[in-house]
N, C-alpha and C. Protein backbone atom coordinates (compact mmCIF):
# COMPACT_ATOMS: atom_id res chain seq x y z
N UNK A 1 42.55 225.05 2.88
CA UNK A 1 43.68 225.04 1.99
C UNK A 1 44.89 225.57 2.72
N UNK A 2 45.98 225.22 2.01
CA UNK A 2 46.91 225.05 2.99
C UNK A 2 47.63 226.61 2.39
N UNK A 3 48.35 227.58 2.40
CA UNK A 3 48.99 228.62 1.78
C UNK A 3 50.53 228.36 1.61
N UNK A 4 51.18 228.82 0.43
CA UNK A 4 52.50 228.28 0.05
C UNK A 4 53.55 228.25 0.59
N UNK A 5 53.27 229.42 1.87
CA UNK A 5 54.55 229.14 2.70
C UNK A 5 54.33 228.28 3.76
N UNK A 6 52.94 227.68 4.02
CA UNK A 6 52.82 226.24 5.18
C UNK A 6 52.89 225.19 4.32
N UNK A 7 53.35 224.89 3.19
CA UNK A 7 53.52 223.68 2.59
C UNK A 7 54.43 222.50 2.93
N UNK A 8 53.80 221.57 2.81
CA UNK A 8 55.06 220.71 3.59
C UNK A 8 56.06 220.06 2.78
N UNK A 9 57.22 219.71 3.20
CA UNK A 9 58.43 219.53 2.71
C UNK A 9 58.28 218.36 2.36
N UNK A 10 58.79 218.43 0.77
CA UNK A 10 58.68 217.32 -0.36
C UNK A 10 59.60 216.55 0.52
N UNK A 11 59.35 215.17 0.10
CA UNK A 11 59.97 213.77 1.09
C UNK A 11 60.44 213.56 0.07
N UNK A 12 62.39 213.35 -0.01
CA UNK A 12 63.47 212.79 -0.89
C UNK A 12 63.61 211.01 -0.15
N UNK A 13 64.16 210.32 -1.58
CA UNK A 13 64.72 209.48 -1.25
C UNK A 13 65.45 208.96 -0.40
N UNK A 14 65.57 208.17 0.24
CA UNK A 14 66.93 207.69 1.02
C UNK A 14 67.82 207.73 0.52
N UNK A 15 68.95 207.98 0.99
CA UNK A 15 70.19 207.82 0.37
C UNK A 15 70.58 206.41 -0.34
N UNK A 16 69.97 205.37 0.69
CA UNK A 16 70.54 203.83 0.16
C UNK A 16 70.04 203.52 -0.76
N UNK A 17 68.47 204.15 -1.10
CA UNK A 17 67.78 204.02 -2.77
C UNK A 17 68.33 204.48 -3.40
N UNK A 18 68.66 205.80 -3.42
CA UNK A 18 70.15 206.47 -4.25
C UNK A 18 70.74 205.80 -5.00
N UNK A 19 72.03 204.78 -4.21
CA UNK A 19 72.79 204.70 -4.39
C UNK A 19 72.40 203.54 -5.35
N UNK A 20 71.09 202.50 -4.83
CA UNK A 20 71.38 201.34 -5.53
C UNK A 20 70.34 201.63 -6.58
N UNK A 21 70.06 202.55 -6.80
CA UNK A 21 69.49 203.01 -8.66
C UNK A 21 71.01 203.71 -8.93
N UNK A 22 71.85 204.10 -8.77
CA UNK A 22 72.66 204.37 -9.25
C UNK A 22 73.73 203.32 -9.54
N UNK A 23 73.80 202.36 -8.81
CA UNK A 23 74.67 200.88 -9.33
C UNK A 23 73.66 199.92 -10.25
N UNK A 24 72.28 200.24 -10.33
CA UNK A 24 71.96 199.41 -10.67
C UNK A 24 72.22 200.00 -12.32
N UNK A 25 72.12 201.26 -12.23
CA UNK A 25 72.40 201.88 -14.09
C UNK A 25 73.88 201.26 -14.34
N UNK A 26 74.34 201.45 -13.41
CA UNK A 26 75.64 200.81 -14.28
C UNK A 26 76.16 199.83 -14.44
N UNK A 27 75.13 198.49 -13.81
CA UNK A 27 75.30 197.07 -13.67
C UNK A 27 74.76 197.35 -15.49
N UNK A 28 73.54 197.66 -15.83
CA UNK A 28 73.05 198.01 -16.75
C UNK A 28 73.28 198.11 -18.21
N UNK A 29 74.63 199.40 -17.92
CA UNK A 29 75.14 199.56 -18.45
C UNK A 29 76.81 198.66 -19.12
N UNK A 30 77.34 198.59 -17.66
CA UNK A 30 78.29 197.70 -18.11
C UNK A 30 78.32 196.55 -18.68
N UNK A 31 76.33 195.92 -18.64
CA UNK A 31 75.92 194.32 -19.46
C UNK A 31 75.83 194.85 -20.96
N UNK A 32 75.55 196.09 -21.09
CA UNK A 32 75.42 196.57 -22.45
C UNK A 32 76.74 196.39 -23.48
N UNK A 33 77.85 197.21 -22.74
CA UNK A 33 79.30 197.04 -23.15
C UNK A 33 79.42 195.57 -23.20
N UNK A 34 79.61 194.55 -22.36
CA UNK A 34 79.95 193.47 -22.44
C UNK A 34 79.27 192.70 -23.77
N UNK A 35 77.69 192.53 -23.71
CA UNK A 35 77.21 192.04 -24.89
C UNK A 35 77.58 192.98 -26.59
N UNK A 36 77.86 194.00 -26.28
CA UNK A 36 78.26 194.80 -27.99
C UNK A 36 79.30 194.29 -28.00
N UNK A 37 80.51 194.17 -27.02
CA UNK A 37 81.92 194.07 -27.22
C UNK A 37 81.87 192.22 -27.91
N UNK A 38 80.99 191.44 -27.16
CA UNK A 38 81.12 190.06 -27.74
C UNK A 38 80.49 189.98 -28.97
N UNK A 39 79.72 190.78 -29.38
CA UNK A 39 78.98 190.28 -30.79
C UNK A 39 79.98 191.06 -31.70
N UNK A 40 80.88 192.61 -31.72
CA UNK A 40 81.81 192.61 -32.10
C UNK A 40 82.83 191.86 -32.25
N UNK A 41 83.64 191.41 -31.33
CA UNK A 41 84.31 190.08 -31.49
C UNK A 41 84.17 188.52 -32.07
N UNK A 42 82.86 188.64 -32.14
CA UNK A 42 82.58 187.46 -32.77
C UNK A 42 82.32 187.49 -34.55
N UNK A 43 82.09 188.89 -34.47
CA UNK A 43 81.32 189.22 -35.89
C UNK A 43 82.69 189.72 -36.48
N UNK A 44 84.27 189.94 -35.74
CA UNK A 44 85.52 190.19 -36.32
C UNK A 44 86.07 188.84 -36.44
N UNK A 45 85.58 187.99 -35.71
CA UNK A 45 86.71 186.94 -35.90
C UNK A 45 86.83 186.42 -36.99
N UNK A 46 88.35 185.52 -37.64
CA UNK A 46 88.47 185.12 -38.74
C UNK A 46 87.58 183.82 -38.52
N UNK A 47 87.54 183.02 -37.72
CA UNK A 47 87.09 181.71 -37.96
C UNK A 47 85.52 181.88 -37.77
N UNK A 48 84.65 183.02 -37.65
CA UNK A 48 83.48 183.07 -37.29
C UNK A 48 83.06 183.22 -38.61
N UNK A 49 83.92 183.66 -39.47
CA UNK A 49 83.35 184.52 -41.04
C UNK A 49 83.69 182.62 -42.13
N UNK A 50 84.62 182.18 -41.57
CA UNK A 50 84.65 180.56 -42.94
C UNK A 50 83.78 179.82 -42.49
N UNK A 51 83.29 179.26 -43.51
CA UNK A 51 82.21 178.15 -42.99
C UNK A 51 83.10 176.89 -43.69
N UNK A 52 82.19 175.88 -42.40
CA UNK A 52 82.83 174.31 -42.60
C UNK A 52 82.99 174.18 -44.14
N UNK A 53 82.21 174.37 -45.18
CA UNK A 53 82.58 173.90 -46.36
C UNK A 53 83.74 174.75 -46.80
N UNK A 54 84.19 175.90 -46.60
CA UNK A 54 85.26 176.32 -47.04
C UNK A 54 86.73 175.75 -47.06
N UNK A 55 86.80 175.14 -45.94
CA UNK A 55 87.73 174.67 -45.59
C UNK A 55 88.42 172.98 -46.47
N UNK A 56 89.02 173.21 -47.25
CA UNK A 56 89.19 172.17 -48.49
C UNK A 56 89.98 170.95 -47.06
N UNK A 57 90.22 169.50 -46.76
CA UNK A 57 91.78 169.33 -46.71
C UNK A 57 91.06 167.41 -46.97
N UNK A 58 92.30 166.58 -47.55
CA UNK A 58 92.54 164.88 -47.76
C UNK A 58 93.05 164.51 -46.55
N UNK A 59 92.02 163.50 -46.08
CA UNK A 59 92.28 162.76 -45.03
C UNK A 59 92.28 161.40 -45.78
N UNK A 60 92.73 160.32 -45.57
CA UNK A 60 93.13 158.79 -46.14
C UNK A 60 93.02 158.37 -44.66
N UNK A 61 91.57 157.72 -44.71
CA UNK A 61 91.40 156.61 -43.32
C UNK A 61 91.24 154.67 -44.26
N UNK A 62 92.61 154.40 -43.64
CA UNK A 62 92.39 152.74 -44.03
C UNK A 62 92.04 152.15 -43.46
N UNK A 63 91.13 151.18 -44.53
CA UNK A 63 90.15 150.49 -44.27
C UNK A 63 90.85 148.91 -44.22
N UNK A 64 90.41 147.79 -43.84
CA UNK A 64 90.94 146.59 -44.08
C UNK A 64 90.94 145.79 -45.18
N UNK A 65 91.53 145.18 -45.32
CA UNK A 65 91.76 144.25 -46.84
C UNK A 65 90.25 143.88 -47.51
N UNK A 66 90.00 144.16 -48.10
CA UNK A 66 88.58 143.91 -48.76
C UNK A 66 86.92 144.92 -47.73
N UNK A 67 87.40 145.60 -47.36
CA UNK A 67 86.47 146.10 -46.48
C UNK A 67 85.99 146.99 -47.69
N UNK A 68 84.96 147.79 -47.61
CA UNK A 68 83.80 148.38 -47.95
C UNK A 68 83.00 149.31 -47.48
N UNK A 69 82.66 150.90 -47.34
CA UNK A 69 81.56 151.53 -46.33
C UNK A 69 80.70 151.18 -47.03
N UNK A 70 79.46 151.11 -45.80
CA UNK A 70 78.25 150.90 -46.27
C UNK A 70 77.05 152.06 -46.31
N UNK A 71 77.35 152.73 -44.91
CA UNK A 71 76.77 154.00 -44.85
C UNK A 71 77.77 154.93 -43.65
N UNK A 72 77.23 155.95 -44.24
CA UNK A 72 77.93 157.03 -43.01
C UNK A 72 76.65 157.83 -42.88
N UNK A 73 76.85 158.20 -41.40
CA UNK A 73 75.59 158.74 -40.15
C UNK A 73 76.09 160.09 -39.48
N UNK A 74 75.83 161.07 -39.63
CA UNK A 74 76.21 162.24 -39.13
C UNK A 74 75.61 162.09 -37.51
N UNK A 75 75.97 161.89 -36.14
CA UNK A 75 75.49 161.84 -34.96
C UNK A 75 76.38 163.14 -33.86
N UNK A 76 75.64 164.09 -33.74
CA UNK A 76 76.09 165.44 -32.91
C UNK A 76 77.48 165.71 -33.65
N UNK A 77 78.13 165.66 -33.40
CA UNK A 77 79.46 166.57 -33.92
C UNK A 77 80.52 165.74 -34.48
N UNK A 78 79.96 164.31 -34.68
CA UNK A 78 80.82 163.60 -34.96
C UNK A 78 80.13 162.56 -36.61
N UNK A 79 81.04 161.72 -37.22
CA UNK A 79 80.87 161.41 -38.47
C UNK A 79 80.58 159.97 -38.23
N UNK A 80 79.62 159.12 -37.90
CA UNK A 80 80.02 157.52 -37.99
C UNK A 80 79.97 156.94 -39.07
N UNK A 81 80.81 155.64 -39.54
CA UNK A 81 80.94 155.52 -41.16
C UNK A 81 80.92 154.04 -40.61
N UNK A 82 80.41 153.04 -41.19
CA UNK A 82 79.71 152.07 -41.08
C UNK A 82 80.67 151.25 -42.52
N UNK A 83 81.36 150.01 -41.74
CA UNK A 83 82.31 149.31 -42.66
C UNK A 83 82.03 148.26 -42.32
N UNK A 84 81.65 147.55 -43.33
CA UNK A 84 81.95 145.80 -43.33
C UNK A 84 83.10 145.10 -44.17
N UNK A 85 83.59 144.08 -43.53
CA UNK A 85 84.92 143.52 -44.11
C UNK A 85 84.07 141.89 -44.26
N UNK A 86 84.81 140.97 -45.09
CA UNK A 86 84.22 139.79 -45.86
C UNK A 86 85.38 139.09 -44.39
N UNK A 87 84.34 138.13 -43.51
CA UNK A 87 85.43 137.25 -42.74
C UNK A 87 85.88 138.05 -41.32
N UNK A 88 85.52 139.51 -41.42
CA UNK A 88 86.14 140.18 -40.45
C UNK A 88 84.59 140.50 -39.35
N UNK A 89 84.55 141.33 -38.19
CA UNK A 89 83.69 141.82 -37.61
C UNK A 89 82.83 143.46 -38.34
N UNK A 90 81.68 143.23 -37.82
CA UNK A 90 81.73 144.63 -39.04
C UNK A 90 81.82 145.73 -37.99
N UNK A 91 82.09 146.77 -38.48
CA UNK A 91 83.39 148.31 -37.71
C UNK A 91 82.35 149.23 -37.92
N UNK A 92 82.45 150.10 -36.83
CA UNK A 92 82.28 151.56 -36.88
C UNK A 92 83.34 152.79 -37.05
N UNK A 93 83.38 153.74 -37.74
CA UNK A 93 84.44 154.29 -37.63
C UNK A 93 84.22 155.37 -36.77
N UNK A 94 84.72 156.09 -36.41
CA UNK A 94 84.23 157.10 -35.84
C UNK A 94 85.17 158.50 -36.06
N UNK A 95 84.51 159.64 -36.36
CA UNK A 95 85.63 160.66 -37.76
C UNK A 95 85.32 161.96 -37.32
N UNK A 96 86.32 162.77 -37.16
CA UNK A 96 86.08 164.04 -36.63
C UNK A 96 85.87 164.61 -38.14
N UNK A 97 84.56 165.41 -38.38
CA UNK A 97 84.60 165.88 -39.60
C UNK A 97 84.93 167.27 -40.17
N UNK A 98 85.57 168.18 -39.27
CA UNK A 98 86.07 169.18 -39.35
C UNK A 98 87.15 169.06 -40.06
N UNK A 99 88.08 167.68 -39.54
CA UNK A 99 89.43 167.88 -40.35
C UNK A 99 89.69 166.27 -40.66
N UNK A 100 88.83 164.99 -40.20
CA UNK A 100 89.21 164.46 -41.25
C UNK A 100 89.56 163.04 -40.21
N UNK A 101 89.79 163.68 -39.23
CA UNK A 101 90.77 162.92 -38.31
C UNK A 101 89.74 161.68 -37.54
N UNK A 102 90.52 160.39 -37.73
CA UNK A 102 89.87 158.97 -37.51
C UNK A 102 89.80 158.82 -35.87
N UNK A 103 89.02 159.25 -35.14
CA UNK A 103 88.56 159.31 -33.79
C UNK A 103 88.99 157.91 -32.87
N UNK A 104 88.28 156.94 -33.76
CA UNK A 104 88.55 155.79 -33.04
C UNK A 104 87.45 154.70 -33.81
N UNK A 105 87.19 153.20 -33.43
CA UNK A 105 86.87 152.30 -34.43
C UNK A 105 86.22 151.66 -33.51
N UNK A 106 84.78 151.04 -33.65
CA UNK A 106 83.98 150.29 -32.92
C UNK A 106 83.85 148.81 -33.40
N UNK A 107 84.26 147.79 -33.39
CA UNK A 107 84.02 146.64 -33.40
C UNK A 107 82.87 145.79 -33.17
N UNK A 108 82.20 145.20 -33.91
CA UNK A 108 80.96 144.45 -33.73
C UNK A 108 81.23 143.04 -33.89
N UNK A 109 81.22 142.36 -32.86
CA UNK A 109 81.92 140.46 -33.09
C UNK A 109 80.73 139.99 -33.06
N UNK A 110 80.34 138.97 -33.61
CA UNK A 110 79.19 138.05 -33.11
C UNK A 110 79.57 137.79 -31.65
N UNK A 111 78.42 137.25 -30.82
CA UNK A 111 78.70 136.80 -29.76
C UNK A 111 77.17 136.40 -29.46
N UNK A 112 76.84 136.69 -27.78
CA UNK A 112 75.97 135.95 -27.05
C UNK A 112 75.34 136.94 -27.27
N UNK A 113 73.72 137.43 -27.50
CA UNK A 113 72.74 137.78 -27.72
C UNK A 113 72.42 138.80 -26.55
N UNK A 114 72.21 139.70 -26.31
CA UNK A 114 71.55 140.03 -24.86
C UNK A 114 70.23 139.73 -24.47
């Protein structure tokens, strides 16, 4: 057995382990701040708290002289509304449904078959 004053000297860290447990707490830490600060911000914002139905507003998309929807198709973030006209090609509409706004119009002609 060894007696307490021949004991041998406790072995410390390196310094460079040191340092990078000490950046690594505060990589750590500073992901902590970052994620509270965004779910705060998100959980203050005004537009995070209305939901789509809250939001009332009249959009008037014209249709052609005798035209008709037949169906409308909710596809990812957008509204497709499905119009046939008597004599005409039948249309797609295509409708931003947040506010209403007529995106753009797809045309279906008869033609050559693929």
């Amino acid at each position: 057995m060894t007696s307490p004053a021949q004991a041998p000297p406790q072995a410390s860290a390196p310094l460079w382990l040191k340092i990078l447990v000490i950046v690594m707490g505060l990589l750590i830490v500073a992901g902590f701040v970052v994620v509270a600060a965004e779910i705060a911000r998100r959980m203050s914002s005004p537009t995070a708290s209305r939901s789509p139905a809250s939001t009332a507003y009249t959009q008037r998309i014209a249709l052609p002289p005798g035209g008709k929807v037949v169906s409308m198709t909710a596809v990812g973030d957008r509204l497709i509304v499905h119009v046939e006209t008597p004599g005409a090609p039948t249309a797609a509409y295509v409708v931003e449904p947040r506010n209403g706004t007529l995106l753009g119009t797809i045309d279906f002609s008869p033609g050559v078959p693929r």
